[in-house]
N, C-alpha and C. Protein backbone atom coordinates (compact mmCIF):
# COMPACT_ATOMS: atom_id res chain seq x y z
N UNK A 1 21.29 -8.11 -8.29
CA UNK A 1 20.59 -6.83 -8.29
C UNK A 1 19.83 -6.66 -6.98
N UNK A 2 20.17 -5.79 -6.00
CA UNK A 2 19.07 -5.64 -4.69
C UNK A 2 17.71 -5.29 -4.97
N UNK A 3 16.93 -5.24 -4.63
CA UNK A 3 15.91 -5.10 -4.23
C UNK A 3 15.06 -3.86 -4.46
N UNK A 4 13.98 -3.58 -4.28
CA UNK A 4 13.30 -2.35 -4.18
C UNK A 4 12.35 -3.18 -3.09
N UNK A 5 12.25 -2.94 -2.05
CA UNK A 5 11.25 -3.53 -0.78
C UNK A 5 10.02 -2.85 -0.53
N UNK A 6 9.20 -3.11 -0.98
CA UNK A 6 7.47 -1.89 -0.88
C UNK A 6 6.45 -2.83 0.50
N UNK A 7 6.25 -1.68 0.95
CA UNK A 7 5.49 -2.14 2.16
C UNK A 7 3.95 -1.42 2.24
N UNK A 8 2.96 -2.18 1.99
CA UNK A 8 1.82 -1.49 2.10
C UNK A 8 0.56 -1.90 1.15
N UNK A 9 -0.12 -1.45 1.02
CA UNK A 9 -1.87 -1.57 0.61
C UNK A 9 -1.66 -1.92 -0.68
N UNK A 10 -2.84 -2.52 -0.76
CA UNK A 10 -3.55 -3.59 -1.97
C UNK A 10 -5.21 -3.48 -1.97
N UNK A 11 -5.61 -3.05 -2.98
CA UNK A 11 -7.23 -3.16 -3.18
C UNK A 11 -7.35 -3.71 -4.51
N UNK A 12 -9.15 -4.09 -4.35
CA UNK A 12 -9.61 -3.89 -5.54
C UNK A 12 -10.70 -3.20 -5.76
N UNK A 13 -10.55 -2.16 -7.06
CA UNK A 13 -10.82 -0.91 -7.13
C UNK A 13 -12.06 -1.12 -7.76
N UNK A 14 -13.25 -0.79 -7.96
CA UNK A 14 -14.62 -0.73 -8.46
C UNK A 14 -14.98 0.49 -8.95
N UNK A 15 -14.80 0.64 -10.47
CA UNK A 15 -14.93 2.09 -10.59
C UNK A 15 -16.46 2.72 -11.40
N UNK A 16 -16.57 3.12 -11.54
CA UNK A 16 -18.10 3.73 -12.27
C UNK A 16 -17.79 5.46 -12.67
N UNK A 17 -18.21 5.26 -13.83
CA UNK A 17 -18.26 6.56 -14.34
C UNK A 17 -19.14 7.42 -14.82
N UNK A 18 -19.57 8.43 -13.75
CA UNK A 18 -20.88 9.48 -14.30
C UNK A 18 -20.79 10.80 -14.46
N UNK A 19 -22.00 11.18 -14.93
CA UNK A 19 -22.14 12.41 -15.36
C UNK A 19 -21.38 13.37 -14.54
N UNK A 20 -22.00 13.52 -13.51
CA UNK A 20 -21.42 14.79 -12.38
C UNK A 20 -21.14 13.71 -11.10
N UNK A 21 -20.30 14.30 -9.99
CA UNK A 21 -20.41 13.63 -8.95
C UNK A 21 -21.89 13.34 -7.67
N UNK A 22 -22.40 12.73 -7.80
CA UNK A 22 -23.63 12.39 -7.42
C UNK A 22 -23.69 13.19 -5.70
N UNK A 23 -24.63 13.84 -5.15
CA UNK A 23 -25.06 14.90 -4.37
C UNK A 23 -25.93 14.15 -3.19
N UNK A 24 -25.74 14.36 -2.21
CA UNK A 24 -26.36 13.84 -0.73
C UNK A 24 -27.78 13.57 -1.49
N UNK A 25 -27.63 11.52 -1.25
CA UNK A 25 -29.29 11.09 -0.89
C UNK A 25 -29.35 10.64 -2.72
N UNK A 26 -28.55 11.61 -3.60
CA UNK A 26 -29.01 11.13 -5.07
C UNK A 26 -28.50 10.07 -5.96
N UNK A 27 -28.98 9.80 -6.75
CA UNK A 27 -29.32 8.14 -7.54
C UNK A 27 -28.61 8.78 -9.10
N UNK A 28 -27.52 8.04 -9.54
CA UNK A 28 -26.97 8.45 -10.70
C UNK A 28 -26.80 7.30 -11.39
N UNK A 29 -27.20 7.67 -12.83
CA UNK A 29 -26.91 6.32 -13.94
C UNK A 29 -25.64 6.34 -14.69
N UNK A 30 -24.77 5.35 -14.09
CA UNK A 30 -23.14 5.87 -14.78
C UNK A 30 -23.23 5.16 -16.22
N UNK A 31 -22.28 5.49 -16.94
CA UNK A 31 -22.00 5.10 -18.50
C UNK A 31 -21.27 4.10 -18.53
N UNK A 32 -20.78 3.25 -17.38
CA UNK A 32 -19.94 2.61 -17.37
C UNK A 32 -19.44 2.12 -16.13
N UNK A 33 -18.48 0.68 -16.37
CA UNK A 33 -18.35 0.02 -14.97
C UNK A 33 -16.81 -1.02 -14.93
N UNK A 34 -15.65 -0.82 -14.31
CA UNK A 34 -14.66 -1.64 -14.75
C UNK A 34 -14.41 -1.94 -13.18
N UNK A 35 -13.64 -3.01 -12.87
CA UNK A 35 -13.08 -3.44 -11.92
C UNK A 35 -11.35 -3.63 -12.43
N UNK A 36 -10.67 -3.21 -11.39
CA UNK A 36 -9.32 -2.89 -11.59
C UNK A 36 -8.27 -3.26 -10.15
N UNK A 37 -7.15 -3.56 -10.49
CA UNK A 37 -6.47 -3.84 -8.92
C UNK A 37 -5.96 -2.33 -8.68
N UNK A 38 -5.93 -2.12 -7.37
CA UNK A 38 -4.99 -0.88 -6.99
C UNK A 38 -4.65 -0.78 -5.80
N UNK A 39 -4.44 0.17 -5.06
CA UNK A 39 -3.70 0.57 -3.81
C UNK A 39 -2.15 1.17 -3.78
N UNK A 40 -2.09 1.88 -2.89
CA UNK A 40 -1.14 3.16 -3.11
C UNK A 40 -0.10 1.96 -3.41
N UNK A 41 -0.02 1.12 -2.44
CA UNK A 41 1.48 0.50 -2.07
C UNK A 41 1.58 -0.71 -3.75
N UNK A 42 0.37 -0.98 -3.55
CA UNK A 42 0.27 -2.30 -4.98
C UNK A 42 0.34 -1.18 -6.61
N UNK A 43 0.27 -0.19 -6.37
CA UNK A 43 0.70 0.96 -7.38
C UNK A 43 2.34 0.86 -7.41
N UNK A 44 2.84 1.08 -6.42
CA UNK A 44 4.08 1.31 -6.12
C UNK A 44 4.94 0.00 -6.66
N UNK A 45 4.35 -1.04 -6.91
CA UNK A 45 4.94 -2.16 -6.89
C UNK A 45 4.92 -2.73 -8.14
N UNK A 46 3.69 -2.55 -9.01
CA UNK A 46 3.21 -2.43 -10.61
C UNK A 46 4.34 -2.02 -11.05
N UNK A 47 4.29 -0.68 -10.93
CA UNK A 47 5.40 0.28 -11.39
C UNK A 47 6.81 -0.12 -11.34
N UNK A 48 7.41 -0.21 -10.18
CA UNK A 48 8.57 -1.18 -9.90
C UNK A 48 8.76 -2.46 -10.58
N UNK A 49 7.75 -2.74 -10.89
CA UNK A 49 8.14 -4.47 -12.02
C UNK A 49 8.15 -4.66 -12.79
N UNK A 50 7.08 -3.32 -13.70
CA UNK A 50 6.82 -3.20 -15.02
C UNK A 50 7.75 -2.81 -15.52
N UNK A 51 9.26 -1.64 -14.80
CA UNK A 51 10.43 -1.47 -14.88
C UNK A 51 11.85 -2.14 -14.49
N UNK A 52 11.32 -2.73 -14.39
CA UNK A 52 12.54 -3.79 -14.23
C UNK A 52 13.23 -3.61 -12.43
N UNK A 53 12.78 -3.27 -12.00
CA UNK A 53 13.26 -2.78 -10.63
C UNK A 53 13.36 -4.11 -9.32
N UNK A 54 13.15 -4.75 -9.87
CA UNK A 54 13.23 -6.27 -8.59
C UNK A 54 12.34 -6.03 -7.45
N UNK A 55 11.01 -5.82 -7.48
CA UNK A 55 10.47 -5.26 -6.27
C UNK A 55 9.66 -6.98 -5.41
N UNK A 56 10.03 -6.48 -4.32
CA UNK A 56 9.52 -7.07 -3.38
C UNK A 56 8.00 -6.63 -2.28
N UNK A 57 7.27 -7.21 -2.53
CA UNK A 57 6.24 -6.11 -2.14
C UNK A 57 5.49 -7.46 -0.73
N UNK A 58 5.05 -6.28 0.44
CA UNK A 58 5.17 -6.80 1.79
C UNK A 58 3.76 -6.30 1.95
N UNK A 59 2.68 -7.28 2.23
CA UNK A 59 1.16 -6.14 1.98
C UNK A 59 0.22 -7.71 2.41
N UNK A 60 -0.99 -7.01 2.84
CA UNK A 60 -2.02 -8.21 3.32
C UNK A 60 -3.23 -8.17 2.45
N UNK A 61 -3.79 -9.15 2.20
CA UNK A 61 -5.02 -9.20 1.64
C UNK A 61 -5.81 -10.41 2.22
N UNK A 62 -7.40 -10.22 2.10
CA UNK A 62 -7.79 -11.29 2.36
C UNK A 62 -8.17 -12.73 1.85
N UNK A 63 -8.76 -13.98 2.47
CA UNK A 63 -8.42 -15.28 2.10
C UNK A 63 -10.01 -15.05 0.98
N UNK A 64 -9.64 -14.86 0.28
CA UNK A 64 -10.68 -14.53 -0.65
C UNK A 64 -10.57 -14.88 -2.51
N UNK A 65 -11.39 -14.27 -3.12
CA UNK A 65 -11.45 -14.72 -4.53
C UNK A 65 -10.44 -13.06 -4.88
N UNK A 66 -10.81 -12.16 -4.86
CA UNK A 66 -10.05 -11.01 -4.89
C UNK A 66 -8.85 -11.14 -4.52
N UNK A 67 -8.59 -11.50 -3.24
CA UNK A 67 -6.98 -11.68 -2.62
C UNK A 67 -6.28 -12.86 -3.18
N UNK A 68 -6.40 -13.33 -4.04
CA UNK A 68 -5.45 -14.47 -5.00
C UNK A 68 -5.71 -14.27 -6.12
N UNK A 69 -6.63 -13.43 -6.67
CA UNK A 69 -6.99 -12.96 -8.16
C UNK A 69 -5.30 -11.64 -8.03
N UNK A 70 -5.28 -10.92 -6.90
CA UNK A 70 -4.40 -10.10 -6.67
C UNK A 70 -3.19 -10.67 -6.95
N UNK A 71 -2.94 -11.71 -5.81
CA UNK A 71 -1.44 -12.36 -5.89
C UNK A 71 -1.17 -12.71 -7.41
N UNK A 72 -1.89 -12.93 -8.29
CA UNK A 72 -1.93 -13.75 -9.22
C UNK A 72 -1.30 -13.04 -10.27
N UNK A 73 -1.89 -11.35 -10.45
CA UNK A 73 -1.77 -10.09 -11.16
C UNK A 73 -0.19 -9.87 -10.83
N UNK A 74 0.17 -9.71 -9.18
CA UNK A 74 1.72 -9.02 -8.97
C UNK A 74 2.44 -10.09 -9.29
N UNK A 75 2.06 -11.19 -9.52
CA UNK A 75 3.29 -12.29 -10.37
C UNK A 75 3.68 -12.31 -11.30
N UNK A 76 2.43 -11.72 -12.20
CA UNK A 76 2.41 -11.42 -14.10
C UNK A 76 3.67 -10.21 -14.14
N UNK A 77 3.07 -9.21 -13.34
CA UNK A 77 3.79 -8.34 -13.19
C UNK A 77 5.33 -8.06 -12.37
N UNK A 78 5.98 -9.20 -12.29
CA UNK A 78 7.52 -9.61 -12.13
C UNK A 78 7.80 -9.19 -10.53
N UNK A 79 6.71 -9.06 -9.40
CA UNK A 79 6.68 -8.74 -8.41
C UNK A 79 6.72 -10.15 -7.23
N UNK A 80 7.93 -10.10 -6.59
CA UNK A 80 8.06 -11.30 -5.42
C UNK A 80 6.73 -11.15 -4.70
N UNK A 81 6.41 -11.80 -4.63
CA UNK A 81 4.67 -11.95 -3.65
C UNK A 81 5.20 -12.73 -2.68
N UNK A 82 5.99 -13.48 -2.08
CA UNK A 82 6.52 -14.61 -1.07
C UNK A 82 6.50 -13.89 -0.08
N UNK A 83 6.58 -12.84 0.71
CA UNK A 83 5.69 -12.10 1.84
C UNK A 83 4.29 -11.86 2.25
N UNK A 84 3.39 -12.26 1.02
CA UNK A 84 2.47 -11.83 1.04
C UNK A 84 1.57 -12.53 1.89
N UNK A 85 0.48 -11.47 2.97
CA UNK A 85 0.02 -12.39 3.87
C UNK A 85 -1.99 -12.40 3.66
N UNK A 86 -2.12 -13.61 3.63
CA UNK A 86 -3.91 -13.77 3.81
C UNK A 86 -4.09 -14.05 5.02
N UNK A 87 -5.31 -12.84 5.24
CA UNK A 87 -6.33 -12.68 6.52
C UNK A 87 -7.15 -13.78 6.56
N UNK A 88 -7.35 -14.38 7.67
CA UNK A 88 -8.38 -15.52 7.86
C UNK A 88 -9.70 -14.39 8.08
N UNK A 89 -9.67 -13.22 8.81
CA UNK A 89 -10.73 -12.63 9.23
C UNK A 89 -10.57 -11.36 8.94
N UNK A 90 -10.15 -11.09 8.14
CA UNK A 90 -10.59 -9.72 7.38
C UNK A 90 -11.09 -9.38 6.08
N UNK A 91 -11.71 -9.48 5.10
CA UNK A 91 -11.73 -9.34 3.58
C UNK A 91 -10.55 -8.27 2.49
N UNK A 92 -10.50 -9.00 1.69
CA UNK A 92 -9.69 -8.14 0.77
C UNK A 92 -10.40 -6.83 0.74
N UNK A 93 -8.74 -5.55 0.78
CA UNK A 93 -9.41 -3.84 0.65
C UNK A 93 -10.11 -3.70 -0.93
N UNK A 94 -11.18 -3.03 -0.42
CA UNK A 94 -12.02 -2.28 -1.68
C UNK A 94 -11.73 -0.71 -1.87
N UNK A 95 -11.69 -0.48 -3.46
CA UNK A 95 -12.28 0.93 -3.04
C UNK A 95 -13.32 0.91 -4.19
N UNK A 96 -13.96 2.05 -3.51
CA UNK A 96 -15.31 2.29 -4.69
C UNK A 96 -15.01 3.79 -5.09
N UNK A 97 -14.79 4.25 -6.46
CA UNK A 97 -14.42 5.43 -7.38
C UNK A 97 -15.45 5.47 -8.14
N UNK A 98 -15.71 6.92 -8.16
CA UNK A 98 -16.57 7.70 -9.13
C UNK A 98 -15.98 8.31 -9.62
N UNK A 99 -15.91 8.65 -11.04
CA UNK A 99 -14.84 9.31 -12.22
C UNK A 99 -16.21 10.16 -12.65
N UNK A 100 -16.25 11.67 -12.72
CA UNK A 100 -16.97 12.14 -13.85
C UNK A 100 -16.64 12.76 -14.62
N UNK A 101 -17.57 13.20 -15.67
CA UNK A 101 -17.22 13.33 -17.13
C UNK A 101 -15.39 14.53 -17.11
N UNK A 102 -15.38 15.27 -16.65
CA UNK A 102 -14.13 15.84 -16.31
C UNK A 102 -12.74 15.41 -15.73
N UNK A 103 -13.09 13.89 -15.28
CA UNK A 103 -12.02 13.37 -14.94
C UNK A 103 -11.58 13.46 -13.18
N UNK A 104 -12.39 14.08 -13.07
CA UNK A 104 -12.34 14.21 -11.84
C UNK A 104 -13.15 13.06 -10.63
N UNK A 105 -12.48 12.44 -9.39
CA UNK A 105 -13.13 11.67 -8.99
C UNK A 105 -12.95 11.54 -7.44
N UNK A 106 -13.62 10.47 -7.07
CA UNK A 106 -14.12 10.77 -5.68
C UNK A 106 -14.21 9.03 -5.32
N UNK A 107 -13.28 8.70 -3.69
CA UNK A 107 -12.73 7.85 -3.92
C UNK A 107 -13.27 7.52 -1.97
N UNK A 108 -13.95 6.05 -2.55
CA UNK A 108 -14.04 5.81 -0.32
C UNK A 108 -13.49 4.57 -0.32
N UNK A 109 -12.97 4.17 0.01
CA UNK A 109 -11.91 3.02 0.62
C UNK A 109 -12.29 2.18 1.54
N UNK A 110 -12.43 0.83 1.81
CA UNK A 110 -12.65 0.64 2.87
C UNK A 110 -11.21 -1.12 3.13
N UNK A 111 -10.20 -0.57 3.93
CA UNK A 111 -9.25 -0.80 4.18
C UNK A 111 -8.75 -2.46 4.18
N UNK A 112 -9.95 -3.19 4.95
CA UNK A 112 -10.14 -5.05 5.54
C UNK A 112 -8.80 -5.12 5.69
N UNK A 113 -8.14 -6.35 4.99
CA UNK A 113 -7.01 -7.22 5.21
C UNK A 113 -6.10 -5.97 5.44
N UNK A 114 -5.84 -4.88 4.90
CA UNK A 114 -4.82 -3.70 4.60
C UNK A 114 -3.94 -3.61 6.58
N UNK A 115 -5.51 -3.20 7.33
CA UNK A 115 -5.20 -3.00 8.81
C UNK A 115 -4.64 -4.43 9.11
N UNK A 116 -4.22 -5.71 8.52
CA UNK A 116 -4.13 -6.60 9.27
C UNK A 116 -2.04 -6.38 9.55
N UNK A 117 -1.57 -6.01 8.37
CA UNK A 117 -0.44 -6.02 8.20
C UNK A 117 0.25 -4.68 9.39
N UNK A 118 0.77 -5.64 10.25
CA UNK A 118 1.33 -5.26 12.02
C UNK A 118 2.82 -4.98 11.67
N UNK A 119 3.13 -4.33 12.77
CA UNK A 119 4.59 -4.08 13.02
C UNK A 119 5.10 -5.67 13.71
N UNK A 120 4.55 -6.18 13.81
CA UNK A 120 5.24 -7.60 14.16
C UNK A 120 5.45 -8.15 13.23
N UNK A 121 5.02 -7.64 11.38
CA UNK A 121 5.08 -8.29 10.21
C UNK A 121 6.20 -7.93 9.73
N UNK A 122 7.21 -6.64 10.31
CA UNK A 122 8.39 -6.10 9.71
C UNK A 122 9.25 -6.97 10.79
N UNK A 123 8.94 -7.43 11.84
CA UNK A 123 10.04 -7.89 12.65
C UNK A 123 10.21 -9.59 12.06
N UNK A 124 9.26 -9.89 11.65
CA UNK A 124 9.15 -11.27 11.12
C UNK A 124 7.97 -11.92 10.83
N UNK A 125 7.93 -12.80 10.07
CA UNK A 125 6.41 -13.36 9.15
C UNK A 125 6.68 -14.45 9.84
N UNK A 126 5.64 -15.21 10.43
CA UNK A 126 5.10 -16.63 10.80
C UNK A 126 5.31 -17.11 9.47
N UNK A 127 6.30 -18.25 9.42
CA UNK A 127 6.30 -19.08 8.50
C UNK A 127 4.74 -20.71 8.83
N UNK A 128 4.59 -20.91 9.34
CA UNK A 128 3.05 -21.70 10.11
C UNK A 128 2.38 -21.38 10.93
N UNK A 129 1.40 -21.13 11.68
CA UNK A 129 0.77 -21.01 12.95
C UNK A 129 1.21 -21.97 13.67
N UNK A 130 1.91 -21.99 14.71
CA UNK A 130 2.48 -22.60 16.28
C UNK A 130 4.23 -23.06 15.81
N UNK A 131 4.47 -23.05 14.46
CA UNK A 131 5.41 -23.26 14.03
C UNK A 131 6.82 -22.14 13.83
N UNK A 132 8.11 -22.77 13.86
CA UNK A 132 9.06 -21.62 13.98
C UNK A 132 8.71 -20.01 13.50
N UNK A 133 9.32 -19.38 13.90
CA UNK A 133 9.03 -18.11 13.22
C UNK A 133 10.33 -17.15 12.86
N UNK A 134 10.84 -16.65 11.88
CA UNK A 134 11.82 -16.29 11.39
C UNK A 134 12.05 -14.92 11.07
N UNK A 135 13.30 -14.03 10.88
CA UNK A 135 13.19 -12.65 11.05
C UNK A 135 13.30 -11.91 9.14
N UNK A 136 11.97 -12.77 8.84
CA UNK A 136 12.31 -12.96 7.27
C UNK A 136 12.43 -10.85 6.77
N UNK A 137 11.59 -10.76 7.45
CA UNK A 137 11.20 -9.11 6.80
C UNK A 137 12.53 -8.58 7.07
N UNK A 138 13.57 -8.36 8.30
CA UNK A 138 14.60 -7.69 8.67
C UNK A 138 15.48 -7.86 7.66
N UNK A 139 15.43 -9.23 7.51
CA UNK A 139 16.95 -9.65 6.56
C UNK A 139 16.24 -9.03 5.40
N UNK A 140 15.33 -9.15 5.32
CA UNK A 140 15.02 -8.59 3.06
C UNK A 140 15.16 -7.12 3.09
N UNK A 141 14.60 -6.54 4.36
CA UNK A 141 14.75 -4.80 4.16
C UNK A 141 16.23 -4.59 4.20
N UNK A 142 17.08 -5.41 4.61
CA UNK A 142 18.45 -5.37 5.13
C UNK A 142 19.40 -5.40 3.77
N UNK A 143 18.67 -6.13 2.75
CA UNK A 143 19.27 -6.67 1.86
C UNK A 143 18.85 -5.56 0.52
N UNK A 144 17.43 -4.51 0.75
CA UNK A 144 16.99 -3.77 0.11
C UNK A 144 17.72 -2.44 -0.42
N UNK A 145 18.10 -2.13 -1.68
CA UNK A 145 18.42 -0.78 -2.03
C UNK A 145 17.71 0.78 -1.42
N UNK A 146 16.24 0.16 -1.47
CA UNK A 146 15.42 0.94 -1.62
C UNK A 146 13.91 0.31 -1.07
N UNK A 147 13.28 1.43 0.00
CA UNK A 147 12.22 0.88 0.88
C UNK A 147 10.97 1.98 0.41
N UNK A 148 10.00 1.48 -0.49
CA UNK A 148 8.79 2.65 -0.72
C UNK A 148 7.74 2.15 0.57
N UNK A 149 7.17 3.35 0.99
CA UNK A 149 5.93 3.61 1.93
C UNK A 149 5.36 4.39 1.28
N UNK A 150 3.46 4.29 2.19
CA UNK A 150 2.70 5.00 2.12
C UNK A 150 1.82 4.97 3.15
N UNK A 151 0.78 5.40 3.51
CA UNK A 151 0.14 5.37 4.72
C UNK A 151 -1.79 4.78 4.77
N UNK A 152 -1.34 3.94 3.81
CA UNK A 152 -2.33 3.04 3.85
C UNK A 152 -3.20 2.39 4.54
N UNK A 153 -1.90 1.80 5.74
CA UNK A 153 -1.72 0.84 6.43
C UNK A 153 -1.13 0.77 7.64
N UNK A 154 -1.14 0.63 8.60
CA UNK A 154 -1.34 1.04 10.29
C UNK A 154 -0.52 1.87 10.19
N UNK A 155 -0.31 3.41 11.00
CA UNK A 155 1.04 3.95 10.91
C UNK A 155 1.98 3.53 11.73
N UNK A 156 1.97 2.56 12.88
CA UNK A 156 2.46 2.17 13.73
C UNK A 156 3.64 1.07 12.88
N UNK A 157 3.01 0.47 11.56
CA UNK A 157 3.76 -0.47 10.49
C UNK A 157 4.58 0.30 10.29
N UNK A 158 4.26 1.86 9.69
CA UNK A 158 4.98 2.34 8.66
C UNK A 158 6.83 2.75 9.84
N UNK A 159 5.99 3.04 10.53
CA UNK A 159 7.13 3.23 11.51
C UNK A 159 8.01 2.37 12.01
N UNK A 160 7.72 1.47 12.50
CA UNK A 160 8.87 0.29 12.23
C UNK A 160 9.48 -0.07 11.53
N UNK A 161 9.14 0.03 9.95
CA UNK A 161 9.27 -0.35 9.00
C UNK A 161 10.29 1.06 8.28
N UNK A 162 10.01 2.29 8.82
CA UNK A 162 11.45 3.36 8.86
C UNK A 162 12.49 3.13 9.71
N UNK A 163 12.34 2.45 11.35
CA UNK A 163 13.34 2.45 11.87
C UNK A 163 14.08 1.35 11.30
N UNK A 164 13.66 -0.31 10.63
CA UNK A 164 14.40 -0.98 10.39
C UNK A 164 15.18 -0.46 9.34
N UNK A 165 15.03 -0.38 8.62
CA UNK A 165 15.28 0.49 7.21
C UNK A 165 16.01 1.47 7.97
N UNK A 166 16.03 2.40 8.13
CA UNK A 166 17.21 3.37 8.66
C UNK A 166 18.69 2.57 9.73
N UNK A 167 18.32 1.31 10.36
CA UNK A 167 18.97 1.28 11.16
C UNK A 167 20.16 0.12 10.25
N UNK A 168 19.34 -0.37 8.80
CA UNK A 168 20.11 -1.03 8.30
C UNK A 168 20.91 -0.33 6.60
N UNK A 169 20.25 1.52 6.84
CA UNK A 169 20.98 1.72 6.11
C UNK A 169 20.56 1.56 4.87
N UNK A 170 18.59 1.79 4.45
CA UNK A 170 18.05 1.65 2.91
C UNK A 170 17.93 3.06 3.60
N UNK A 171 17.58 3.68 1.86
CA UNK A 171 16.73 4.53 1.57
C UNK A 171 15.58 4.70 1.87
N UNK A 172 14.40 5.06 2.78
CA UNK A 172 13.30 5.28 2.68
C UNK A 172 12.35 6.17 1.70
N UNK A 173 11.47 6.08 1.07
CA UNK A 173 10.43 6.91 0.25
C UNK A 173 9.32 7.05 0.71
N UNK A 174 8.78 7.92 1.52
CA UNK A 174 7.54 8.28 1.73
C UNK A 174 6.16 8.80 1.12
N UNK A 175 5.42 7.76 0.28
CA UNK A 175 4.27 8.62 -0.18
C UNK A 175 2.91 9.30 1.03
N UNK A 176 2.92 10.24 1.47
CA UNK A 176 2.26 10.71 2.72
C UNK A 176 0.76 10.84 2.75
N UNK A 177 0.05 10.04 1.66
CA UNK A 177 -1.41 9.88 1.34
C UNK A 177 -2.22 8.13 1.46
N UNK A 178 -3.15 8.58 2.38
CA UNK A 178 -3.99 9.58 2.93
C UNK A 178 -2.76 9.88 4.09
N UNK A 179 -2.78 11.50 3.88
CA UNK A 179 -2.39 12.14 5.00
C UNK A 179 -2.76 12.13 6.66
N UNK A 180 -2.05 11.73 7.12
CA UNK A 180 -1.75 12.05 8.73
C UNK A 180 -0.95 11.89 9.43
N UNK A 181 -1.14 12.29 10.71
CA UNK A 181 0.38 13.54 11.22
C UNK A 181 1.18 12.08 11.31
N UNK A 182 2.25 12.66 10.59
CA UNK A 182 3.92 11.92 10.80
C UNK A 182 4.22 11.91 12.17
N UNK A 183 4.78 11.02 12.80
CA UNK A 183 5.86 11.50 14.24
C UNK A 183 7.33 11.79 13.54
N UNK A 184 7.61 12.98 14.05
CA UNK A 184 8.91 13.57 13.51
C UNK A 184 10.23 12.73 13.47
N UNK A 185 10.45 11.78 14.77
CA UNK A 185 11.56 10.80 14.37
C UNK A 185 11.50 9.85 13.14
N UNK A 186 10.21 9.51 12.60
CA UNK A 186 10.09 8.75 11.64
C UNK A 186 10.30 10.03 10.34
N UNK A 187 9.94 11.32 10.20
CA UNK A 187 10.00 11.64 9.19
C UNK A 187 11.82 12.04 9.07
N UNK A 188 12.30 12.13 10.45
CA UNK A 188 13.50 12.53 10.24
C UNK A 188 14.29 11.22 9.71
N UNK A 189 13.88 10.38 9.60
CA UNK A 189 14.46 9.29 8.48
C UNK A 189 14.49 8.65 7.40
N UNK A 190 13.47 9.69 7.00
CA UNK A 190 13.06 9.60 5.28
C UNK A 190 14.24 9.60 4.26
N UNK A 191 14.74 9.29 3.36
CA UNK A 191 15.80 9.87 2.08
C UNK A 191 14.73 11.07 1.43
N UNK A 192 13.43 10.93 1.40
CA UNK A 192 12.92 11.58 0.10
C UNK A 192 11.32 11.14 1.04
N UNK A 193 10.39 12.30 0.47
CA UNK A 193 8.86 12.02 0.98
C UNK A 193 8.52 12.76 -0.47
N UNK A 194 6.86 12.91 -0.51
CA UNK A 194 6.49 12.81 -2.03
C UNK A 194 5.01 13.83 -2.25
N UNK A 195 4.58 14.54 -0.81
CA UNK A 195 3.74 15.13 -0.75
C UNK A 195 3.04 16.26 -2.11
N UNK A 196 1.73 15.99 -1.63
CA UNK A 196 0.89 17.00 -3.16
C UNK A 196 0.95 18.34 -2.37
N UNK A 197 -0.04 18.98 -2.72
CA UNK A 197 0.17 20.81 -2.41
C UNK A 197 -0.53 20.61 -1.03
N UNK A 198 -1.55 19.73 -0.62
CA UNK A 198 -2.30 19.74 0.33
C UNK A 198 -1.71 18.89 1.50
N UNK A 199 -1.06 17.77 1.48
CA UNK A 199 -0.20 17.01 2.18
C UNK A 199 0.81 18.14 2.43
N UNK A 200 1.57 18.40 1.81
CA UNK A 200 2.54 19.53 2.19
C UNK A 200 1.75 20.55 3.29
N UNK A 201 0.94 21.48 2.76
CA UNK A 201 0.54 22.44 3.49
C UNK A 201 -0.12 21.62 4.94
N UNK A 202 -0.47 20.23 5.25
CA UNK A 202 -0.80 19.61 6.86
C UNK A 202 0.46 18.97 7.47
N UNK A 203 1.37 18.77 6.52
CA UNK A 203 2.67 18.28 7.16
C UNK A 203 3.66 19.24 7.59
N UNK A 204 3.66 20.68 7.02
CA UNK A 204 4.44 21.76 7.60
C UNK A 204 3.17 22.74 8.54
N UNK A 205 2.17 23.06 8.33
CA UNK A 205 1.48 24.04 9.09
C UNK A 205 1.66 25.08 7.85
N UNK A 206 2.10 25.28 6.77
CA UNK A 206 2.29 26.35 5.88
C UNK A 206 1.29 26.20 5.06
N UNK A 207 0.38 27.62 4.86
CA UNK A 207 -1.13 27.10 3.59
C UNK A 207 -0.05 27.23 2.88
């Protein structure tokens, strides 16, 4: 069975839930408090395993209690982690979410290990520090049905990570959130992109 190859972000999510969304400078008492794994790309990859889809997921986190509590979760969840890379000097991504009573919520991110994962990580993973190094990522995208993105994570990644993938002939999937500007040769090699009403309307110029 090939592959589903996911490239991209991993957090852990800190959520709190209050009344209204809290207003410049003000102090809110939420009803509640869960910690949860997420990230666009570690979404993408849940999903893919929980369905039977063979996913391979390509994403950084840091050398931390979070970043192996993570690895630990996408294993349960039938997801190859054997790409997966720990930051000596970055911390595992957070996000912090406010949910209020309407469901509605409000979300700040703050990225760490996420920026560590380079376009030198699609050309190949250091199997040791000073030790051989191998073109492990080429051959697996090579070997992939199907390549999900999102823009998590450097766009300079995401782009390499379309040309290999196009040049070997996967499918690409673009989730385009958080939005920003595409370079057009990369979008002209999409199979499929996945934009909401607002991504759409900054990716064409059309309100």
């Amino acid at each position: 069975m090939k592959k589903i190859f996911i490239i991209g972000s991993i957090n852990t999510d800190f959520n709190i839930r209050t009344p209204y969304m809290p207003k410049k400078g003000e102090t809110l008492t939420g009803s509640g408090f869960f910690t949860a794994h997420g990230g666009k790309g570690a979404n993408q990859a849940v999903a893919s395993g929980r369905m039977g889809g063979n996913p391979l997921f390509l994403t950084c986190v840091g050398d931390d209690a979070n970043g192996h509590a993570l690895k630990e979760q996408l294993a349960r969840d039938g997801i190859d982690t054997s790409m997966m890379k720990f930051s000596a000097t970055e911390p595992t991504g957070v996000a912090l979410i406010y949910v209020d009573e309407a469901g509605e919520n409000c979300i700040a991110v703050a990225p760490g290990a996420n920026n560590c994962l380079l376009p030198s990580d699609i050309e190949k993973v250091a199997e040791e520090i000073r030790k051989a190094e191998y073109e492990a990522a080429r051959a697996q995208i090579s070997e992939a049905e199907w390549m999900l993105l999102q823009l998590e994570i450097p766009m300079e990644t995401v782009c390499k990570a379309v040309d290999v993938a196009y040049e070997a002939g996967v499918k690409v999937i673009l989730n385009p959130a958080p939005m920003f500007p595409v370079p057009d040769e990369t979008l002209s090699k999409l199979y499929l992109i996945t934009p909401n009403e607002t991504e759409a309307e900054k990716l064409t110029g059309i309100k």
